[in-house]
C-alpha atoms as a PDB file:
ATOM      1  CA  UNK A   1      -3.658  -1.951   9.557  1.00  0.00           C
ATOM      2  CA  UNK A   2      -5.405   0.416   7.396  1.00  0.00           C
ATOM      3  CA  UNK A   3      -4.931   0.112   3.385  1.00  0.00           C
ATOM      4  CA  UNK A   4      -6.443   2.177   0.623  1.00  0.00           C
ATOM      5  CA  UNK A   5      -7.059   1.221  -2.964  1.00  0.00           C
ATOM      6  CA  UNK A   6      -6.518   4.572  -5.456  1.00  0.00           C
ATOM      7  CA  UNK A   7      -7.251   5.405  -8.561  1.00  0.00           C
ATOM      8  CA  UNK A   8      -8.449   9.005 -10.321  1.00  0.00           C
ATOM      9  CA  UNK A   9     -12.515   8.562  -9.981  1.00  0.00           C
ATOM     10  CA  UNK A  10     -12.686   5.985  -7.536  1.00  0.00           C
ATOM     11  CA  UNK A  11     -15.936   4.501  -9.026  1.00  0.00           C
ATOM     12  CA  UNK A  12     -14.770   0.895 -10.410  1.00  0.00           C
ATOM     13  CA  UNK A  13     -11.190  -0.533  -9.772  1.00  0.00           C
ATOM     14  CA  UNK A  14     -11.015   0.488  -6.379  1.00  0.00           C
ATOM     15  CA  UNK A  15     -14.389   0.133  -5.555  1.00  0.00           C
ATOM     16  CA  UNK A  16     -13.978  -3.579  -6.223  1.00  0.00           C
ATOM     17  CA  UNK A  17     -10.730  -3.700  -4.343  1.00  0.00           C
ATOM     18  CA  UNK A  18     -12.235  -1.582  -1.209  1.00  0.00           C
ATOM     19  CA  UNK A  19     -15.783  -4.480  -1.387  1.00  0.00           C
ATOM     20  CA  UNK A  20     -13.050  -7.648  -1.893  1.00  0.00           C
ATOM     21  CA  UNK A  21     -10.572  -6.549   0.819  1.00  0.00           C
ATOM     22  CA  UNK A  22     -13.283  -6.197   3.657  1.00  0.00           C
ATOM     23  CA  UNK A  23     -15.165  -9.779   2.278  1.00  0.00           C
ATOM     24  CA  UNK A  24     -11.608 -11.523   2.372  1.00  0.00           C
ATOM     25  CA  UNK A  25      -9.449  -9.798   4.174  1.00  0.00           C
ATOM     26  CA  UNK A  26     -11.471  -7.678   7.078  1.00  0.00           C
ATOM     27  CA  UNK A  27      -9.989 -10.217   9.442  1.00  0.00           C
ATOM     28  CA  UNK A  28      -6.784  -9.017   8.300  1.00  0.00           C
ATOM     29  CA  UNK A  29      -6.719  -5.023   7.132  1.00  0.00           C
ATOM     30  CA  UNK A  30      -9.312  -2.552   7.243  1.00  0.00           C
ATOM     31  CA  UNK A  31     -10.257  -1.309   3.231  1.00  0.00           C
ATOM     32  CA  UNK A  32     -10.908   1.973   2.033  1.00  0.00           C
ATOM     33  CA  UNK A  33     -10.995   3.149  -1.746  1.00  0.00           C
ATOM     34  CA  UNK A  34     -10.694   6.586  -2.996  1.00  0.00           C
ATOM     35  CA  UNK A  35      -9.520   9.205  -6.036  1.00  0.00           C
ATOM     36  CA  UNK A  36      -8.465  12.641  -7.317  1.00  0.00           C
ATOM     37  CA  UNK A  37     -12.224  12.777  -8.871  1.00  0.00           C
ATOM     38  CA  UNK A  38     -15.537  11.331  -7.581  1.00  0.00           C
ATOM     39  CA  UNK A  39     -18.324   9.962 -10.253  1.00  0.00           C
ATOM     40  CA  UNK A  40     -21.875  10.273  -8.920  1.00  0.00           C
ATOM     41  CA  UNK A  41     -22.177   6.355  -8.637  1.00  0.00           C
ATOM     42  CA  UNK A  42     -20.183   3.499  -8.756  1.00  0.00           C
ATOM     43  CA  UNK A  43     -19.695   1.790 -12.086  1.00  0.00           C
ATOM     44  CA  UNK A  44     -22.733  -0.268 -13.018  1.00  0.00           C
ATOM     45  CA  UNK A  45     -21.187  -3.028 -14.497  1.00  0.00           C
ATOM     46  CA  UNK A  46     -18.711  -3.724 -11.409  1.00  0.00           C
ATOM     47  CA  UNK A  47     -21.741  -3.545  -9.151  1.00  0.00           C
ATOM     48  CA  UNK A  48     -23.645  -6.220 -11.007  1.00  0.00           C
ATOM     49  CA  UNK A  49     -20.961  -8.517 -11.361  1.00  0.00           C
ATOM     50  CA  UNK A  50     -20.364  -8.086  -7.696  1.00  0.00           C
ATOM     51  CA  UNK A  51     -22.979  -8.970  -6.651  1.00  0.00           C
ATOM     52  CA  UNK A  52     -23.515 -11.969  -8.896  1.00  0.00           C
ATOM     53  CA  UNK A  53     -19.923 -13.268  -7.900  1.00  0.00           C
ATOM     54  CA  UNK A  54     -19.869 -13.093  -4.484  1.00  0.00           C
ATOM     55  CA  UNK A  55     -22.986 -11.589  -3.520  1.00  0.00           C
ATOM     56  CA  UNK A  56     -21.815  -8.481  -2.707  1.00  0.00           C
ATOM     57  CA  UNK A  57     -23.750  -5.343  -3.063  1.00  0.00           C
ATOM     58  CA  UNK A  58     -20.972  -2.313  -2.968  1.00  0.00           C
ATOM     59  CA  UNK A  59     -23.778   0.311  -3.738  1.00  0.00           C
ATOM     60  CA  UNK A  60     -25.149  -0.483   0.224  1.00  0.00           C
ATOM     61  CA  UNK A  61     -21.843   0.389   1.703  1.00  0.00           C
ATOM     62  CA  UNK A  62     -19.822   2.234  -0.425  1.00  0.00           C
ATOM     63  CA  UNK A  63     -20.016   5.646  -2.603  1.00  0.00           C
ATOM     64  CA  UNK A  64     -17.165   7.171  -4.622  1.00  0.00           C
ATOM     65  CA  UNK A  65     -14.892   9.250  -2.131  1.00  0.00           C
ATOM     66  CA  UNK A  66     -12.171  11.916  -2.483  1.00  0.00           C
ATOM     67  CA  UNK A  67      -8.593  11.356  -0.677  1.00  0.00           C
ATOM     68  CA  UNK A  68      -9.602  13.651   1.859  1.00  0.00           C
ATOM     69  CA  UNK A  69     -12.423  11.679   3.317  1.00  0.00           C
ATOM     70  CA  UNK A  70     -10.437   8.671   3.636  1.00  0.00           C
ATOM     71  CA  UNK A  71      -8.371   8.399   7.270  1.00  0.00           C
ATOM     72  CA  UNK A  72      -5.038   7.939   7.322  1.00  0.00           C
ATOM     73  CA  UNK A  73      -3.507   4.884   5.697  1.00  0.00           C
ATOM     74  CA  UNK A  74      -0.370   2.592   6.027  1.00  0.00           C
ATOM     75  CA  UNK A  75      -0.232   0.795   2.461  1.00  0.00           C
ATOM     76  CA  UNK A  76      -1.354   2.587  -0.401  1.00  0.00           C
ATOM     77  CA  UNK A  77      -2.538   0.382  -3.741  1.00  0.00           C
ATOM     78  CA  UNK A  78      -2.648   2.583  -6.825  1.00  0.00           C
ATOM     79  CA  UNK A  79      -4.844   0.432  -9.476  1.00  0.00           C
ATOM     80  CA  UNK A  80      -2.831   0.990 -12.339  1.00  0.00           C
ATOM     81  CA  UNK A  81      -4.256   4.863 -13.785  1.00  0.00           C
ATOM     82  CA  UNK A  82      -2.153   5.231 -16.584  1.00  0.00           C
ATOM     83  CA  UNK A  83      -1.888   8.427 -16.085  1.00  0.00           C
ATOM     84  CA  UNK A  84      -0.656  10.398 -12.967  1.00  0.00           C
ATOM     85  CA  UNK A  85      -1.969   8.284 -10.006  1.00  0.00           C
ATOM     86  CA  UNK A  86      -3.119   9.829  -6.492  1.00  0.00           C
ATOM     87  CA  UNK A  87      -0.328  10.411  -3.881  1.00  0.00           C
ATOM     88  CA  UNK A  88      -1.295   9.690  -0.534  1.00  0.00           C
ATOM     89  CA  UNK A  89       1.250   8.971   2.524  1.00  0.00           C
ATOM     90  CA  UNK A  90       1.810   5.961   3.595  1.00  0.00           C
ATOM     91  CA  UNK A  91       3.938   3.421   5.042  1.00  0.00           C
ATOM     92  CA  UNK A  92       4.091   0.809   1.848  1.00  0.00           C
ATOM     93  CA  UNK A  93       3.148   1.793  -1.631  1.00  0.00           C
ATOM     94  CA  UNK A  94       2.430  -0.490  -4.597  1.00  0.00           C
ATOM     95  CA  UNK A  95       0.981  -0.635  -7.874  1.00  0.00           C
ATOM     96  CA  UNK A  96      -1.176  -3.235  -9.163  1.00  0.00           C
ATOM     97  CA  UNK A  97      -0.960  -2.287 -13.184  1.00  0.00           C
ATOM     98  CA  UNK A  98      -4.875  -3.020 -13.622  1.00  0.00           C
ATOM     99  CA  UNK A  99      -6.412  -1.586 -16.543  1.00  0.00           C
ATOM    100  CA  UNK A 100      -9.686   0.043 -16.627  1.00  0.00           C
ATOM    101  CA  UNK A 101     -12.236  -2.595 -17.649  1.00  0.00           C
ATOM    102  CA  UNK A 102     -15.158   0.681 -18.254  1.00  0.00           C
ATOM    103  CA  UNK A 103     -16.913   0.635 -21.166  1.00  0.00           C
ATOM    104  CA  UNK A 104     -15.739  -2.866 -21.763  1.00  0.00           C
ATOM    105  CA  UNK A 105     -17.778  -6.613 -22.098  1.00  0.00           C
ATOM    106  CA  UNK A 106     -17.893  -8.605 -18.814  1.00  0.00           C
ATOM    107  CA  UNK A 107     -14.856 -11.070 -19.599  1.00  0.00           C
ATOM    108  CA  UNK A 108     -12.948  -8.148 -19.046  1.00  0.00           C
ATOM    109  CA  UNK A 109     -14.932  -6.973 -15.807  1.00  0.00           C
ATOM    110  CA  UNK A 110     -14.329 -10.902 -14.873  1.00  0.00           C
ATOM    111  CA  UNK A 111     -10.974 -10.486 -15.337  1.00  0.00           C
ATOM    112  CA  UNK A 112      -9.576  -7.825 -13.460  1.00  0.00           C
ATOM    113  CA  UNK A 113     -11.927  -8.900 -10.176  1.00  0.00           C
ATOM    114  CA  UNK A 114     -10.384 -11.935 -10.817  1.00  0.00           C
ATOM    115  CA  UNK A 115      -6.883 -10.404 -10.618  1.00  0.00           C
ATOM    116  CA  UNK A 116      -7.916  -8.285  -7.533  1.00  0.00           C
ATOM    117  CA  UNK A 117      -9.425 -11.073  -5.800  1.00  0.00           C
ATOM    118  CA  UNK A 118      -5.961 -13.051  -6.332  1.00  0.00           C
ATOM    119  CA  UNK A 119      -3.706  -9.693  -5.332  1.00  0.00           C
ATOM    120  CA  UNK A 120      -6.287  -9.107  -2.315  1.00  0.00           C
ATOM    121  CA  UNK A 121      -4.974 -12.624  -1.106  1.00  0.00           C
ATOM    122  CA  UNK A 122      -1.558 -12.469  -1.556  1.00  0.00           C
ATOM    123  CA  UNK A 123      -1.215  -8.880   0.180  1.00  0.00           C
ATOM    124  CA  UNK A 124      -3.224 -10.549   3.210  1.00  0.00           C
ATOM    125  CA  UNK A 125      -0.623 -12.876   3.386  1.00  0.00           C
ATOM    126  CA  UNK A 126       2.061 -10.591   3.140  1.00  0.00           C
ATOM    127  CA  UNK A 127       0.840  -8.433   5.881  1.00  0.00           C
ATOM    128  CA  UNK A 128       0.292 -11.942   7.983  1.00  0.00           C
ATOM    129  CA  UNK A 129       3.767 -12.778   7.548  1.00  0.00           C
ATOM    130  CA  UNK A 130       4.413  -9.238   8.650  1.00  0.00           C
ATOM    131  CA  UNK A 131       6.383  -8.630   5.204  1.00  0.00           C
ATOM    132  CA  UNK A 132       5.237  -4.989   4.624  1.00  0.00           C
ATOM    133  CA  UNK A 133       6.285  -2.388   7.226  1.00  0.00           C
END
């Protein structure tokens, strides 16, 4: 099962949900992240606190992608864009209602990774228990 995590410039929200599905869930679902808009690199703050969580460094295997370079996808995850979010086709579509933690201290960083760590989890299981179609 492929599932993609969108949002408009694809360089923090879903850059943390792409790194946290394949660490907890690559067993599970393959994770790809993508947007409307690119940003040259992904979001220095999520990349630090990455790595210092759970050792992750999303700068050696990711990179801020358009919907197009994505393959096709059965669940979609829009991160919550407050504005117009990315349509892609899928079989499943949900929203996780994130906000965007840019520009903000690192409790609020902490906190949504926190969040997508604990939605991460509970869509693994829901795709284990063959829930989602």
């Amino acid at each position: 099962m492929k599932v993609a995590f969108i949002c408009v410039h694809n360089s923090c929200r879903s850059q943390i949900a792409e790194a946290l599905g394949r660490y907890l869930a690559g067993d599970v679902f393959e994770s790809y992240s993508a947007g409307t808009e690119t940003k040259p690199q992904i979001n220095q703050d999520a990349v630090r606190l990455m790595k210092e969580i759970y050792g992750i460094d999303m700068e050696a295997t990711q990179y801020s992608k358009l919907l197009a370079d994505i393959p096709p996808v059965d669940v979609v995850i829009t991160m919550g864009c407050n504005v117009q979010c990315p349509f892609l086709p899928c079989k499943y579509r949900e929203d996780w209602g994130l906000d965007d933690p840019t520009g903000k201290d690192d409790q609020a960083f902490r906190l949504v990774i926190a969040a997508i760590e604990k939605n991460i989890l509970h869509l693994k299981e829901r795709i284990l228990r063959k829930e989602l179609p």
